[in-house]
C-alpha atoms as a PDB file:
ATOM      1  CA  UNK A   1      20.871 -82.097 -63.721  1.00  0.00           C
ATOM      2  CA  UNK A   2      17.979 -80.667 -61.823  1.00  0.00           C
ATOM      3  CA  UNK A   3      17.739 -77.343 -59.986  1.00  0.00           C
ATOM      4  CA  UNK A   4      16.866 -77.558 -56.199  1.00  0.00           C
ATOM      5  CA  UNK A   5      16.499 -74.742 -53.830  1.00  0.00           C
ATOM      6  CA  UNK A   6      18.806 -74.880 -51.004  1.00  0.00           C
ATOM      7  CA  UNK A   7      18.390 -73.494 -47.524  1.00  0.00           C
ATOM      8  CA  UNK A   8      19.217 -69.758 -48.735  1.00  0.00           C
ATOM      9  CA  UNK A   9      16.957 -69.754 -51.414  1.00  0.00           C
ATOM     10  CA  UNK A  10      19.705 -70.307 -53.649  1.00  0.00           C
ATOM     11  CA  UNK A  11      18.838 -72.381 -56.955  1.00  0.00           C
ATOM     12  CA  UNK A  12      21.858 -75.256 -56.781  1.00  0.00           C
ATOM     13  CA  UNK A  13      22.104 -77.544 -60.093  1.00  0.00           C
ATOM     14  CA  UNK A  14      22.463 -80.625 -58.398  1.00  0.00           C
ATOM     15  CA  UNK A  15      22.869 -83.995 -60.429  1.00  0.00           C
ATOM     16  CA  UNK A  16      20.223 -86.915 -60.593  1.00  0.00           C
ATOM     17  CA  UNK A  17      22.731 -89.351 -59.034  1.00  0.00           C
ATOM     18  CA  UNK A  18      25.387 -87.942 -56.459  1.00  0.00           C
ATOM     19  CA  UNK A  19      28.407 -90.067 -56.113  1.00  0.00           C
ATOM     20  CA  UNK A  20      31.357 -87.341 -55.318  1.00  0.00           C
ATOM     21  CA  UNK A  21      30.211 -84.997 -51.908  1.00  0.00           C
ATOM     22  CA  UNK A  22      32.303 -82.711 -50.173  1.00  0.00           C
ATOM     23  CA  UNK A  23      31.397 -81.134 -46.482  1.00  0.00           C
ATOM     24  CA  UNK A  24      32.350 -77.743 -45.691  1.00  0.00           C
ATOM     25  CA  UNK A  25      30.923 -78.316 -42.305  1.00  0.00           C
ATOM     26  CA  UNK A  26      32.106 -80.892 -38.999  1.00  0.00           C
ATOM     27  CA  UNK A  27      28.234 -81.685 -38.241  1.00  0.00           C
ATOM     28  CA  UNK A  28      27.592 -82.334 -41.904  1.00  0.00           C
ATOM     29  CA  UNK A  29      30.567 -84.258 -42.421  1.00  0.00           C
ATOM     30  CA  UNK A  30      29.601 -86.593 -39.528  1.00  0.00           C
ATOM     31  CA  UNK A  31      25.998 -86.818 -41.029  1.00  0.00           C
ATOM     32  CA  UNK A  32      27.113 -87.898 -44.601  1.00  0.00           C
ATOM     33  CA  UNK A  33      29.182 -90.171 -43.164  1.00  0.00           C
ATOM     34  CA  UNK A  34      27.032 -91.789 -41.207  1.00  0.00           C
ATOM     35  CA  UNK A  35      24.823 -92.007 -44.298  1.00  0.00           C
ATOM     36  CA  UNK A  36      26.047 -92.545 -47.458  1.00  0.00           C
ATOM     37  CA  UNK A  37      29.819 -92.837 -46.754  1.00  0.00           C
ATOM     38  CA  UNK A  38      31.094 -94.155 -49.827  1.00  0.00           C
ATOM     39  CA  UNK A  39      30.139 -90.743 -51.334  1.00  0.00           C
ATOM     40  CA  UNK A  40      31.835 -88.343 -49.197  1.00  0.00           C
ATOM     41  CA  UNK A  41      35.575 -87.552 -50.563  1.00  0.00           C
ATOM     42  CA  UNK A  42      36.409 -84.251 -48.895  1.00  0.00           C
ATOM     43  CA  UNK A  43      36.130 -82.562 -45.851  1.00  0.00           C
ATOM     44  CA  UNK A  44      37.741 -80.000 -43.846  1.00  0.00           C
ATOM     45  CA  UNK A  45      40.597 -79.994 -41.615  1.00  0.00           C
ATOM     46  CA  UNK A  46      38.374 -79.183 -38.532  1.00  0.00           C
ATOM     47  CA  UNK A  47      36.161 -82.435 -39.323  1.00  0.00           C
ATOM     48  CA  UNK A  48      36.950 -84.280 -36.381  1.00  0.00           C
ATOM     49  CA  UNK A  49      33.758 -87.386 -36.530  1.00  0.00           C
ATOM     50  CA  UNK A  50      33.641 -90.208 -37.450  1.00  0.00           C
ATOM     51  CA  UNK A  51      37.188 -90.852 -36.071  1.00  0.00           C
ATOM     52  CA  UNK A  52      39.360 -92.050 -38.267  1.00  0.00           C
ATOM     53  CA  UNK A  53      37.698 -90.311 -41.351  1.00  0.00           C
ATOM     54  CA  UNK A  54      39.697 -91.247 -44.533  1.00  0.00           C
ATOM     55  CA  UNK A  55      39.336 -88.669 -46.876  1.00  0.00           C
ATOM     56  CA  UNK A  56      41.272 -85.688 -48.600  1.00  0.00           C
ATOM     57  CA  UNK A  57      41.233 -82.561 -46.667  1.00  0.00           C
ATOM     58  CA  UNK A  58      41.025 -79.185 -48.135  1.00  0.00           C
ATOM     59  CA  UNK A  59      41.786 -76.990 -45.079  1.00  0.00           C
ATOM     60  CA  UNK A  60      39.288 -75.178 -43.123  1.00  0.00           C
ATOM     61  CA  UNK A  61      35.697 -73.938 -42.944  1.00  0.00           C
ATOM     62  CA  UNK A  62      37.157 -69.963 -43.174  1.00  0.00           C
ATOM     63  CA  UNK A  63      39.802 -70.659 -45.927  1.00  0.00           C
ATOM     64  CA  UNK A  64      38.450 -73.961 -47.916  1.00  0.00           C
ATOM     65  CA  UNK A  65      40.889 -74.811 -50.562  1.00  0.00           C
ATOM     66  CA  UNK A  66      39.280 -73.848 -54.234  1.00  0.00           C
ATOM     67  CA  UNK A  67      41.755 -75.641 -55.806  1.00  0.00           C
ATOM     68  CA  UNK A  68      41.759 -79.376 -53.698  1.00  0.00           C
ATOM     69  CA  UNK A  69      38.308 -78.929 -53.813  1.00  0.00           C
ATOM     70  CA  UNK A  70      37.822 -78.733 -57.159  1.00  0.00           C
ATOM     71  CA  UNK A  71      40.405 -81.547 -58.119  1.00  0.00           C
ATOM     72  CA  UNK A  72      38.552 -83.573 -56.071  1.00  0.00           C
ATOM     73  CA  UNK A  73      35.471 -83.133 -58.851  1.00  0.00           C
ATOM     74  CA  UNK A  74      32.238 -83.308 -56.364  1.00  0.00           C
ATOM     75  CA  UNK A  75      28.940 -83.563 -57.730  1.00  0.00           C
ATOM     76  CA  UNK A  76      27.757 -81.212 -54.896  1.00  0.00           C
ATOM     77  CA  UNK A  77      29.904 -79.122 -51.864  1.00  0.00           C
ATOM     78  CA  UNK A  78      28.052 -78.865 -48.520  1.00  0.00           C
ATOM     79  CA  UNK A  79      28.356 -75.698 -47.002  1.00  0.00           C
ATOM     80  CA  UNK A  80      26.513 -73.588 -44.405  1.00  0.00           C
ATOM     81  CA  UNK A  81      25.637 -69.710 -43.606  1.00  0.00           C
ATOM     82  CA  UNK A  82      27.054 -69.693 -40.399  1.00  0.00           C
ATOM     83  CA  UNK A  83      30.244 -71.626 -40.520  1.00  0.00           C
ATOM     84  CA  UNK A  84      31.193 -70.274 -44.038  1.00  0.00           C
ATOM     85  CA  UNK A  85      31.957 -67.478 -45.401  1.00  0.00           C
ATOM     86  CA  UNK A  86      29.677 -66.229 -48.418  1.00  0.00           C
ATOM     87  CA  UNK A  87      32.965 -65.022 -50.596  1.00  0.00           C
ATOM     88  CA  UNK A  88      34.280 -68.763 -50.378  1.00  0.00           C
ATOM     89  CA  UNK A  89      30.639 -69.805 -51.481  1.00  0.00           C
ATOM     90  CA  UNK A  90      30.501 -67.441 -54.147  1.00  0.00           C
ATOM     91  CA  UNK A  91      34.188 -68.134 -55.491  1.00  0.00           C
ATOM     92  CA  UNK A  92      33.097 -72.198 -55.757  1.00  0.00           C
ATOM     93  CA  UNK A  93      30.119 -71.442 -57.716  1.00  0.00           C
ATOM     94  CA  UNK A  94      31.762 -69.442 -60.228  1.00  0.00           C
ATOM     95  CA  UNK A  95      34.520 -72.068 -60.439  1.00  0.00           C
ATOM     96  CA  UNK A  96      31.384 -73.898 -61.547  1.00  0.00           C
ATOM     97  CA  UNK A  97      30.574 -76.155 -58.645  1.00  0.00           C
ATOM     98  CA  UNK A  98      27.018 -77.182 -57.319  1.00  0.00           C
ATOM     99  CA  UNK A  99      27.091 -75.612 -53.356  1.00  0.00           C
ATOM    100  CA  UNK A 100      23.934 -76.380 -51.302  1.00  0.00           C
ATOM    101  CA  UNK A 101      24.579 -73.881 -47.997  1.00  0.00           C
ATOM    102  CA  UNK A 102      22.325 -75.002 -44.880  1.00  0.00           C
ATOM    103  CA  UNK A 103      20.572 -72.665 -42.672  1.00  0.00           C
ATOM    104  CA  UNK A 104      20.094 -74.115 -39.015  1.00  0.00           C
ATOM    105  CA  UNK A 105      19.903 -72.002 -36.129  1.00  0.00           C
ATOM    106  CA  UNK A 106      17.222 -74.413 -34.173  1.00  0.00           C
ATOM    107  CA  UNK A 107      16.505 -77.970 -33.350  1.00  0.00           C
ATOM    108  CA  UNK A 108      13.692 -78.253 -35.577  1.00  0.00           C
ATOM    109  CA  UNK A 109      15.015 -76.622 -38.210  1.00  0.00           C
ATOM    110  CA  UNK A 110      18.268 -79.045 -37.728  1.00  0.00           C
ATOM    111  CA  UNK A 111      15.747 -81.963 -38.901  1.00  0.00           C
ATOM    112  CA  UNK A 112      14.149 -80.414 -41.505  1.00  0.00           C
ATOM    113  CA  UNK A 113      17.441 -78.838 -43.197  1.00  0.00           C
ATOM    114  CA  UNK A 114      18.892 -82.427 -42.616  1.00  0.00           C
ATOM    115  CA  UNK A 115      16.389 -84.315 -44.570  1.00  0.00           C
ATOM    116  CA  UNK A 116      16.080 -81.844 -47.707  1.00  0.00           C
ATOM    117  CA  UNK A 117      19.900 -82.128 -48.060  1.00  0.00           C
ATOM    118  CA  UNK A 118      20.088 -85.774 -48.248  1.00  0.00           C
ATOM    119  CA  UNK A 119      16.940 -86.011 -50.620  1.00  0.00           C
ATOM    120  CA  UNK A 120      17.887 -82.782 -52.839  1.00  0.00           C
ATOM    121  CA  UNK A 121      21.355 -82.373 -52.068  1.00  0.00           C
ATOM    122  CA  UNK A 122      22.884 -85.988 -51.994  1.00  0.00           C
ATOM    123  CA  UNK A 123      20.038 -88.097 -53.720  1.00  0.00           C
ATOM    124  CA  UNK A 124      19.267 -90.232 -50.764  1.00  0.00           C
ATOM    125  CA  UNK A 125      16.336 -91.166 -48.587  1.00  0.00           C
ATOM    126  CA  UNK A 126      16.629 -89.098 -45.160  1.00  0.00           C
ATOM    127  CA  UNK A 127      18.197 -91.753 -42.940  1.00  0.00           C
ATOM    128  CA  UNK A 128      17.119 -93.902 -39.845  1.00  0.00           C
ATOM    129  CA  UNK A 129      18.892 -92.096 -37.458  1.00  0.00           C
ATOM    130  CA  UNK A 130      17.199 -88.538 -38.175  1.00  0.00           C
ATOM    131  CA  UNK A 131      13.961 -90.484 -37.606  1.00  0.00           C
ATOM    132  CA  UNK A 132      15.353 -91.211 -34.343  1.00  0.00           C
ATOM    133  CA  UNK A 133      16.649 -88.134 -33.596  1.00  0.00           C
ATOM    134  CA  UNK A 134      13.577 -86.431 -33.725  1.00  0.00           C
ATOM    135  CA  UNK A 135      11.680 -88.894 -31.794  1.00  0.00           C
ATOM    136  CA  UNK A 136      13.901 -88.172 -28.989  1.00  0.00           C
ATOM    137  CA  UNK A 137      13.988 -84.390 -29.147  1.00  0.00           C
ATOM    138  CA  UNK A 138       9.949 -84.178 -29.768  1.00  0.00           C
ATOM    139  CA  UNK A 139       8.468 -83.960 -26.496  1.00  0.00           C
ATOM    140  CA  UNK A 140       8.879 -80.514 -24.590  1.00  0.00           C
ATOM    141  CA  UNK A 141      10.616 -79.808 -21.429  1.00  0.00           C
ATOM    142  CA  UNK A 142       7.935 -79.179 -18.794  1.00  0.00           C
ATOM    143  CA  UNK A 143      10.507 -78.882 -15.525  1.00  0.00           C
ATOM    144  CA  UNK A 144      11.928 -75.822 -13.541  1.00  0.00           C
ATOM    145  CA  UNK A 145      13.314 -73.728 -15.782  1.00  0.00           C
ATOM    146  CA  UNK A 146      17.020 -71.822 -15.091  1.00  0.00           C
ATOM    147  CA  UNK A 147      19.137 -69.002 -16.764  1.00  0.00           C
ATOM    148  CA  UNK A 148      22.581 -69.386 -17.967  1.00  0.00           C
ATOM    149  CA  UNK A 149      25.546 -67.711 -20.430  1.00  0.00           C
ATOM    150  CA  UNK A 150      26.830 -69.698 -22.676  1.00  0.00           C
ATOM    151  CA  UNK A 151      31.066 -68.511 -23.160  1.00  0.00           C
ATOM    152  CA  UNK A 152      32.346 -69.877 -26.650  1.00  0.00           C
ATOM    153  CA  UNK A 153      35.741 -68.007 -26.189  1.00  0.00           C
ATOM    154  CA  UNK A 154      37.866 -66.550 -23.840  1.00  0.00           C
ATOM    155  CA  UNK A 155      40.660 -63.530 -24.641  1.00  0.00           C
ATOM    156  CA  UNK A 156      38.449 -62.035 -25.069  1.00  0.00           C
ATOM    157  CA  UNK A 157      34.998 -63.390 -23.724  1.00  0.00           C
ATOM    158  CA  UNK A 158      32.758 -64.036 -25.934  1.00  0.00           C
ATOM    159  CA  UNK A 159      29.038 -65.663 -25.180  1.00  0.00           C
ATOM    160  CA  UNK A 160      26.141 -67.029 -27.137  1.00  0.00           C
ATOM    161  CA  UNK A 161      23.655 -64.804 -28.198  1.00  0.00           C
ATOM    162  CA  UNK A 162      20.915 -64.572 -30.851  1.00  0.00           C
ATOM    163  CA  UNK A 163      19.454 -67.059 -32.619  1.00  0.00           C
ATOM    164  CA  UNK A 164      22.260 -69.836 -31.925  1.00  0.00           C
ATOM    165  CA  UNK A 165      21.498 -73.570 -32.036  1.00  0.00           C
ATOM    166  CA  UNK A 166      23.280 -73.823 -28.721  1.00  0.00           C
ATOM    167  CA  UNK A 167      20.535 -71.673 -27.645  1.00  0.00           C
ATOM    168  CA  UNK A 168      17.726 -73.562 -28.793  1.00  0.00           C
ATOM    169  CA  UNK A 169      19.290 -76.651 -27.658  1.00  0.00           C
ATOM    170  CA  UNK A 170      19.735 -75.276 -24.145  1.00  0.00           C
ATOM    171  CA  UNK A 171      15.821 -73.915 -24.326  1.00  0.00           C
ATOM    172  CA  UNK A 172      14.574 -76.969 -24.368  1.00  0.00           C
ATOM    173  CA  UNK A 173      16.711 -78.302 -21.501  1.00  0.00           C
ATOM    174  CA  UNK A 174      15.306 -75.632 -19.248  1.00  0.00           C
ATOM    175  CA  UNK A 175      18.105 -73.460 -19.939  1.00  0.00           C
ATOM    176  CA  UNK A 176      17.375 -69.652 -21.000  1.00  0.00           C
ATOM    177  CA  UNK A 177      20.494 -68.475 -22.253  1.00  0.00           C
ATOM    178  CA  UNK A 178      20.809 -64.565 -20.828  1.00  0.00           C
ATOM    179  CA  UNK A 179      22.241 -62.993 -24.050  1.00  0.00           C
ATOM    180  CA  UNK A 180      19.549 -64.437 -26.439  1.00  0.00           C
ATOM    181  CA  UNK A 181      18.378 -60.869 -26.832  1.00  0.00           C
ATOM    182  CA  UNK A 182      21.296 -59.350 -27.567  1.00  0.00           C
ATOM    183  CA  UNK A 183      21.732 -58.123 -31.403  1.00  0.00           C
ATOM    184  CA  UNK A 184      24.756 -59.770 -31.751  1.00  0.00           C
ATOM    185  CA  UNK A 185      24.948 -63.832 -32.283  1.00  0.00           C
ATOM    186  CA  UNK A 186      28.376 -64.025 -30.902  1.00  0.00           C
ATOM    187  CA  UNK A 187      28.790 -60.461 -28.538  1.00  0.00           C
ATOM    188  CA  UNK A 188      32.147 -59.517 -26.779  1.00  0.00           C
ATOM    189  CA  UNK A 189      30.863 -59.041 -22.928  1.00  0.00           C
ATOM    190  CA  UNK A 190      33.929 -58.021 -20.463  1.00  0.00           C
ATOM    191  CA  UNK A 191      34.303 -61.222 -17.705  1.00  0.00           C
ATOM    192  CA  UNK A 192      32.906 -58.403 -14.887  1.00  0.00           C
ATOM    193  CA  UNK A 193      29.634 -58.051 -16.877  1.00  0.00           C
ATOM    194  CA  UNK A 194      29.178 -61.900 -17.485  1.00  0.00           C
ATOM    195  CA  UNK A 195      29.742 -62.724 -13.424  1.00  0.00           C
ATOM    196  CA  UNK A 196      27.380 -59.580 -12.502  1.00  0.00           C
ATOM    197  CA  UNK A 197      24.529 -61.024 -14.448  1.00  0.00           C
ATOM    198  CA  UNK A 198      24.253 -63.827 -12.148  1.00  0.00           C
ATOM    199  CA  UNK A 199      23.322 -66.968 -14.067  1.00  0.00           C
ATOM    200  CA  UNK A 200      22.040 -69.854 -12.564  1.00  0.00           C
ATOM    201  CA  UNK A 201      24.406 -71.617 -14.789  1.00  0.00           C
ATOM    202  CA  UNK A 202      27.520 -71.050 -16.884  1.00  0.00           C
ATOM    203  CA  UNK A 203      27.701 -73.516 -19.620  1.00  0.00           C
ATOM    204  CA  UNK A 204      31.074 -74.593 -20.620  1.00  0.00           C
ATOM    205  CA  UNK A 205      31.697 -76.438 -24.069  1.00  0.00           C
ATOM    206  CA  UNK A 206      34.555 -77.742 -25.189  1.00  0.00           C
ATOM    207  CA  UNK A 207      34.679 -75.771 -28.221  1.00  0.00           C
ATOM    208  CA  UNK A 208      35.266 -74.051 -30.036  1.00  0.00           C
ATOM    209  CA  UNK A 209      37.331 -73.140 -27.027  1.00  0.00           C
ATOM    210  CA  UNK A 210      37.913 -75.758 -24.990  1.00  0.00           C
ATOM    211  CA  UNK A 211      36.845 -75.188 -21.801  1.00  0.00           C
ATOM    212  CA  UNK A 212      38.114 -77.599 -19.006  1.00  0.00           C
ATOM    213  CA  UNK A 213      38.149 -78.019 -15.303  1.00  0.00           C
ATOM    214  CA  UNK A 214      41.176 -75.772 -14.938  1.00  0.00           C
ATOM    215  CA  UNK A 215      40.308 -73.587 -17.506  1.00  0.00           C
ATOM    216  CA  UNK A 216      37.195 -71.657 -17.222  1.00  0.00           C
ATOM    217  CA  UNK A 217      35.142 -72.464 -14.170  1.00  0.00           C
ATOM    218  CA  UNK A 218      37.587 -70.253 -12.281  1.00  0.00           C
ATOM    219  CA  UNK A 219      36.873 -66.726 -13.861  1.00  0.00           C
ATOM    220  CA  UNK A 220      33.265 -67.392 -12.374  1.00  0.00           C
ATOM    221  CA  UNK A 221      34.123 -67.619  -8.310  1.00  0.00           C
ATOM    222  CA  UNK A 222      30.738 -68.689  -6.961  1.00  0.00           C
ATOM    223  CA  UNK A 223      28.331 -68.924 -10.057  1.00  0.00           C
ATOM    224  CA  UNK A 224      27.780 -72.909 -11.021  1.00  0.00           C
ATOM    225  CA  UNK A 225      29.664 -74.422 -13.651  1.00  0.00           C
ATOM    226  CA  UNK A 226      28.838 -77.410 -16.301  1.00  0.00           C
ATOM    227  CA  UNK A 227      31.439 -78.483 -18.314  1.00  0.00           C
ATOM    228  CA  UNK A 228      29.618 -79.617 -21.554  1.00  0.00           C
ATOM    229  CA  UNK A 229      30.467 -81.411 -25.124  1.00  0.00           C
ATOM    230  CA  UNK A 230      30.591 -78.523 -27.754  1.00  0.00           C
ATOM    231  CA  UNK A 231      29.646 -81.170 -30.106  1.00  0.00           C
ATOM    232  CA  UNK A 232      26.664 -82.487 -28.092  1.00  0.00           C
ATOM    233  CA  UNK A 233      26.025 -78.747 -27.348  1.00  0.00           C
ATOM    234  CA  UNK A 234      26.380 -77.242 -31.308  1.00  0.00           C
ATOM    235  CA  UNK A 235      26.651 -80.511 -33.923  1.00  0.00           C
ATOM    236  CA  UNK A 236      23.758 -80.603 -35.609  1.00  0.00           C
ATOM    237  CA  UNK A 237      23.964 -84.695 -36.823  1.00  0.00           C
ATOM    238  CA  UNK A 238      24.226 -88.291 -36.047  1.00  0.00           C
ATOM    239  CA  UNK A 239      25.106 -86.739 -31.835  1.00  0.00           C
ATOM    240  CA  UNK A 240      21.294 -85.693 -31.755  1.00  0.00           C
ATOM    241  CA  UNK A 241      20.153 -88.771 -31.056  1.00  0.00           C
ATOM    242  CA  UNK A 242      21.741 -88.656 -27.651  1.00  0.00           C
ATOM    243  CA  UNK A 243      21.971 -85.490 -27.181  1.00  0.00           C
ATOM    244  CA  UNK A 244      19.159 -84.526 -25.156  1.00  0.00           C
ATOM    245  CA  UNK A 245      19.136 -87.173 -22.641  1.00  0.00           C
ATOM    246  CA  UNK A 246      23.501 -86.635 -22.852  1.00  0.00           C
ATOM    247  CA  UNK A 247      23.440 -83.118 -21.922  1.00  0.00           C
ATOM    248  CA  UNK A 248      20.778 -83.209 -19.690  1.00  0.00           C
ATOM    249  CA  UNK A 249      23.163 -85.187 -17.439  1.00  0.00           C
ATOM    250  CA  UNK A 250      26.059 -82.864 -17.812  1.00  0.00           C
ATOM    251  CA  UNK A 251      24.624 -79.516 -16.455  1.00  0.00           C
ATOM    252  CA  UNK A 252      21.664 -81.308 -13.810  1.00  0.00           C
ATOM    253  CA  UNK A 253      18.610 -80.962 -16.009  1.00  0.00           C
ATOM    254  CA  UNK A 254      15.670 -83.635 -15.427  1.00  0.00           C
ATOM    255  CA  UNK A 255      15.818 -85.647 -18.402  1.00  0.00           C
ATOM    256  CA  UNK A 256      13.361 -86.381 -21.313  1.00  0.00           C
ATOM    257  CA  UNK A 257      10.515 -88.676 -20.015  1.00  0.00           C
END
């Protein structure tokens, strides 16, 4: 064993070899897989990438199952601040399993979270597609810039605010997201507030609503509409590499040169 200190500041005992993983986390999932899938032997219900992903599932990133998840005897559990909840994370440790919780709320901090897991957390080198990711995402956007919201639910509305990856992702499109002040990460605006703001832009993902052509665009009568990937938008993995120039298509930014 050797103690590494995960993105919380956490000290996780983490084994010298790491043969058993389970993700907590879709974007994670996808990224182990990608990686070193061999290793990976649990994931949640909600992990939806790779397609086809053969493993056991122990239910969902709000209500993990303690017990499937310890049967399943993982050398380390993948988790994350934002999409877990720190009583689940505390309730695995004491059950005595190694949990090494992410912290990513920008690009850059996607790439640099992503290689200190696989080197501390899974015991492999950072992989080939990271490299590539951040080659694509490294060179700023220097085009007009535009202002958007960013709805992640609907009944009731709710919008992207602080310190989101989706916000930092749209940034660097050229899109300013207009809540990214607010004090809130995920606020509760009322549908007449969000259309009296007047974006240049209401961004539409897929999830975790999903937000389609006849669902959506019409609470916004006269704003412009992009109907987006929520996993190019918010997955923080293996989709980065396309990301950028992906997205950039979808809501009429110039792309990367």
């Amino acid at each position: 064993m050797s103690d590494s200190v995960d993105d919380t500041g956490t000290r996780v005992a983490v084994p010298r070899v790491v043969g058993r993983i389970v993700s907590l986390v879709p974007s994670l999932t996808e990224s182990v897989a990608a990686t070193v899938p061999g290793a990976l032997v649990g994931a949640t219900d909600w992990c939806s990438h790779p397609p086809g992903l053969d493993v056991t599932r122990v239910k969902g990133t709000k209500n993990p199952d303690l017990a499937a998840i310890t049967a399943l005897r993982p050398d380390v559990v993948l988790a994350n601040a934002e999409e877990n909840r720190a009583p689940d994370i505390a309730a695995m440790r004491a059950a005595g399993l190694a949990v090494w919780v992410t912290r990513i709320e920008t690009v850059d901090q996607a790439f640099t979270s992503l290689a200190r897991m696989f080197e501390l957390a899974c015991r492999v080198a950072p992989p080939g597609w990271l490299t590539r990711a951040g080659e694509a995402w490294r060179e700023p956007y220097r085009g007009p810039r535009r202002t958007a919201i960013v709805p992640v639910w609907r009944r009731p509305w709710m919008v992207a605010g602080r310190d989101t990856f989706t916000g930092d992702v749209l940034a660097r499109l050229g899109v300013d997201n207009l809540y990214a002040g607010h004090p809130e990460r995920y606020p509760k605006i009322p549908l007449a507030e969000l259309v009296e703001a007047r974006p240049d832009l209401v961004v539409l993902p897929d999830e975790p609503y999903a937000f389609s052509a006849g669902d959506g665009p019409e609470a916004f009568p006269g704003l412009p509409c992009a109907l987006v990937s929520g996993r190019l938008l918010t997955w923080y993995g293996p989709s980065l590499v396309t990301a950028r120039a992906e997205l950039a298509g979808q809501i009429g930014a110039r792309p990367p040169a």
